[in-house]
N, C-alpha and C. Protein backbone atom coordinates (compact mmCIF):
# COMPACT_ATOMS: atom_id res chain seq x y z
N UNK A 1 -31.71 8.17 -11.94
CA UNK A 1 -30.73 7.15 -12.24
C UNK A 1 -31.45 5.95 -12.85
N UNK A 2 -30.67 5.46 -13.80
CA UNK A 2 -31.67 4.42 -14.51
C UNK A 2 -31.12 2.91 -13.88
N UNK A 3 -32.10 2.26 -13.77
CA UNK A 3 -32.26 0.87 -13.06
C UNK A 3 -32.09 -0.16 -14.11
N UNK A 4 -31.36 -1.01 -14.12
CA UNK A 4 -31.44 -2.10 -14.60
C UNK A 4 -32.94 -2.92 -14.88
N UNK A 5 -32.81 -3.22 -15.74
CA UNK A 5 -34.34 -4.25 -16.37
C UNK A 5 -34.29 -6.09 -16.13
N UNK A 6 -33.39 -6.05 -16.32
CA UNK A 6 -32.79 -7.31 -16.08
C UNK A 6 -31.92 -7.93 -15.07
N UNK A 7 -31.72 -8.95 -14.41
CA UNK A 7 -30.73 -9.62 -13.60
C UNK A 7 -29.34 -10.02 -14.27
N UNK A 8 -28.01 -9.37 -14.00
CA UNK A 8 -27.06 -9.18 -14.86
C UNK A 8 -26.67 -10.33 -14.40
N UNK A 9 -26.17 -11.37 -15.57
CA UNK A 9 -25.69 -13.40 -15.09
C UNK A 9 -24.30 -13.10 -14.41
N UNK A 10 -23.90 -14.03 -13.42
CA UNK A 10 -22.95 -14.09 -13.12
C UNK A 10 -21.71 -14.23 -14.18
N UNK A 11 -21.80 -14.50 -15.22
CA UNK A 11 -20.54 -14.25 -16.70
C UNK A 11 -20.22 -12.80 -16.87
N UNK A 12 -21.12 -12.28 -16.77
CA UNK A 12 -21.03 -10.35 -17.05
C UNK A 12 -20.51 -10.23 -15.86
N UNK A 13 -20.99 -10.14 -14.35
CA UNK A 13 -20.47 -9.98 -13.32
C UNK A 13 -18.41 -10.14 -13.67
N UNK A 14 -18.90 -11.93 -13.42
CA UNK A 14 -17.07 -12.11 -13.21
C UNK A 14 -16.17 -11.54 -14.45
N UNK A 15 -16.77 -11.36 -15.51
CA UNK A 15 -16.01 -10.84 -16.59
C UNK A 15 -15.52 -9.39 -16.22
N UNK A 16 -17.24 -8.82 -16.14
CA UNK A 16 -16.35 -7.31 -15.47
C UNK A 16 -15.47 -6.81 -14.37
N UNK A 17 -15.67 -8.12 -13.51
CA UNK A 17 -14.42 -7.55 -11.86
C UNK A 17 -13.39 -8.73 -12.18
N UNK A 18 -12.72 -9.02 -13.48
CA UNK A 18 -11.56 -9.75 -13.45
C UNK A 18 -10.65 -8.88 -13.73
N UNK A 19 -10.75 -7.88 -13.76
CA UNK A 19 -9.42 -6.60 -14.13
C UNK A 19 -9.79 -6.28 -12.24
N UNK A 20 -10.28 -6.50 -11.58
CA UNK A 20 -10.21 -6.06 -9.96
C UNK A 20 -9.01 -6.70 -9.21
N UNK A 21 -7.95 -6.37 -9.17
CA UNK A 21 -6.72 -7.01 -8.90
C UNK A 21 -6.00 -6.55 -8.04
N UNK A 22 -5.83 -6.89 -6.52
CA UNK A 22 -4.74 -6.04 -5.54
C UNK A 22 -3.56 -5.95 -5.92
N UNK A 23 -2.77 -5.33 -5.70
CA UNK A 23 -1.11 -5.07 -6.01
C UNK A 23 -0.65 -4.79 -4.78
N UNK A 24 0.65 -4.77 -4.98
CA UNK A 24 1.25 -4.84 -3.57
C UNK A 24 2.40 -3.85 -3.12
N UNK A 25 2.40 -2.75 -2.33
CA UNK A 25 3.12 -1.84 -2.14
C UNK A 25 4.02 -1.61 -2.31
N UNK A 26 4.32 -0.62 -3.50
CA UNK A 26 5.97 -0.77 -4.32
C UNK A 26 7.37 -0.03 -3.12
N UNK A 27 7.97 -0.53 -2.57
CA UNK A 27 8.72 -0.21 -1.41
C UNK A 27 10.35 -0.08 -2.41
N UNK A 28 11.14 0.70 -1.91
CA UNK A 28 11.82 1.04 -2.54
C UNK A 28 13.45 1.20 -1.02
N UNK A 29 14.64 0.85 -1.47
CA UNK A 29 15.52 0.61 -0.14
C UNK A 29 16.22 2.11 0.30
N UNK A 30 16.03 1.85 1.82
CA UNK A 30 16.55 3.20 2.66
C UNK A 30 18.10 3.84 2.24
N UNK A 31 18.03 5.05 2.06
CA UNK A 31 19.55 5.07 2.02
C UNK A 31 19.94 4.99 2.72
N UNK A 32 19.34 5.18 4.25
CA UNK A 32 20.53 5.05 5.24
C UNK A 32 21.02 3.88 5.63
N UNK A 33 19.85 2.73 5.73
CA UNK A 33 20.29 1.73 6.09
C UNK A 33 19.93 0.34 5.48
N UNK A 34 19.19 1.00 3.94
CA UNK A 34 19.02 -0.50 3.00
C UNK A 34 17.64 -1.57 3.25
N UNK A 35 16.71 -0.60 4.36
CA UNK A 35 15.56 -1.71 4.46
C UNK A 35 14.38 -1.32 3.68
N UNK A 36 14.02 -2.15 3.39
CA UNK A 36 12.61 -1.86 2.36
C UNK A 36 11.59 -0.87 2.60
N UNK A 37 11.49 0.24 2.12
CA UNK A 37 10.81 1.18 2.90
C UNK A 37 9.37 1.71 2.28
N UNK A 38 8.33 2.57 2.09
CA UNK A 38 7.22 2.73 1.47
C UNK A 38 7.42 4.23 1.23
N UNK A 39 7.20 4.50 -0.30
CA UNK A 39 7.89 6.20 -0.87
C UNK A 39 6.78 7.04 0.20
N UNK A 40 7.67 7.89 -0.06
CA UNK A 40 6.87 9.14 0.90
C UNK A 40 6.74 8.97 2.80
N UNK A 41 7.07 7.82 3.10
CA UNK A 41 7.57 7.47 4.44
C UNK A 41 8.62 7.12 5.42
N UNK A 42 8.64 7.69 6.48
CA UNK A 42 9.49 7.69 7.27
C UNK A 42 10.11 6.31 7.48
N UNK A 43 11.50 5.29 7.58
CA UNK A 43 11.82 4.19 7.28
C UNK A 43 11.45 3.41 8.76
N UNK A 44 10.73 2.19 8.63
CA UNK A 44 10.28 1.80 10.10
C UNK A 44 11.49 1.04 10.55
N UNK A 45 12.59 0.99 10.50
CA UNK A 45 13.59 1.02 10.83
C UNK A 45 14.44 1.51 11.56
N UNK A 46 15.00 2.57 10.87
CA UNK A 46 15.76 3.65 11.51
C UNK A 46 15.40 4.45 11.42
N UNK A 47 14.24 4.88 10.96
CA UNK A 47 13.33 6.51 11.02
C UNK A 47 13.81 7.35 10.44
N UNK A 48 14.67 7.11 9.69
CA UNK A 48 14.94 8.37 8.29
C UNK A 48 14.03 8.87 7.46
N UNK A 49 14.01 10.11 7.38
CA UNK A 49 13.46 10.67 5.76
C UNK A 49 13.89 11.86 5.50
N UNK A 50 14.37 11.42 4.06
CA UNK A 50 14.89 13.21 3.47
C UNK A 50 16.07 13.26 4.40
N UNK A 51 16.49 12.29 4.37
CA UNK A 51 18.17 13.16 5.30
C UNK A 51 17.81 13.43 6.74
N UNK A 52 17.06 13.35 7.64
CA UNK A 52 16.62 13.52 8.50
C UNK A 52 16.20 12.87 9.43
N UNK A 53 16.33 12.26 10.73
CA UNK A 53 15.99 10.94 11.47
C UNK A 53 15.01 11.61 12.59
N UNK A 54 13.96 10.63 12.25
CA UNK A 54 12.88 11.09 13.22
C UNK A 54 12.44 10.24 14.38
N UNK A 55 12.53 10.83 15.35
CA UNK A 55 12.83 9.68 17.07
C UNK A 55 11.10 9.08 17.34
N UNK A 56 10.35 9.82 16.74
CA UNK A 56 8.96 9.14 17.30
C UNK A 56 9.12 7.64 16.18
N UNK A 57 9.62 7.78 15.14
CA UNK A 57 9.37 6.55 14.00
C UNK A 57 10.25 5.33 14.62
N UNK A 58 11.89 5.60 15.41
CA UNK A 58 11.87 4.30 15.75
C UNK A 58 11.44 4.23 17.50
N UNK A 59 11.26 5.12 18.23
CA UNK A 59 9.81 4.27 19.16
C UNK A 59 8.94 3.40 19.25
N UNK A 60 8.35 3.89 18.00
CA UNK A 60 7.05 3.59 17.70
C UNK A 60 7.03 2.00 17.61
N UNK A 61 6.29 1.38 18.44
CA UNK A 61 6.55 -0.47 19.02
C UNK A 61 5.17 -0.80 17.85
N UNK A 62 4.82 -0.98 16.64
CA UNK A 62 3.57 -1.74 16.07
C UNK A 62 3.76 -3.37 15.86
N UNK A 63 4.42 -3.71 16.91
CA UNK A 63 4.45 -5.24 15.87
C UNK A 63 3.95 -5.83 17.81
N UNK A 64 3.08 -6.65 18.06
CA UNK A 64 2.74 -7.16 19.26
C UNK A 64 2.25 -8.37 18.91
């Protein structure tokens, strides 16, 4: 692997990690009951998915 020769300046640095940008989880609303939910997951709500209501999802206590 080839090594750098030089100390790359902080301008090259920040230039190259300014496209490094978080985004924020595109959530999309439940049909059953309209709350903001995350694709491919069970609704932390009412625990729907796919037509289907799942009893461990509204159990499930994560907010303390």
């Amino acid at each position: 692997m080839a090594l750098p020769k030089y100390k790359t300046s902080r301008a090259n640095t920040h230039t190259r990690r300014s496209a490094w940008k978080a985004q924020a989880a595109q959530t999309f609303a439940c049909p059953n009951c309209g709350a903001p939910t995350l694709s491919h997951m069970a609704c932390p709500s009412c625990g729907s998915f796919r037509g289907r209501v799942y009893r461990e999802a509204i159990r499930s206590n994560h907010t303390k």
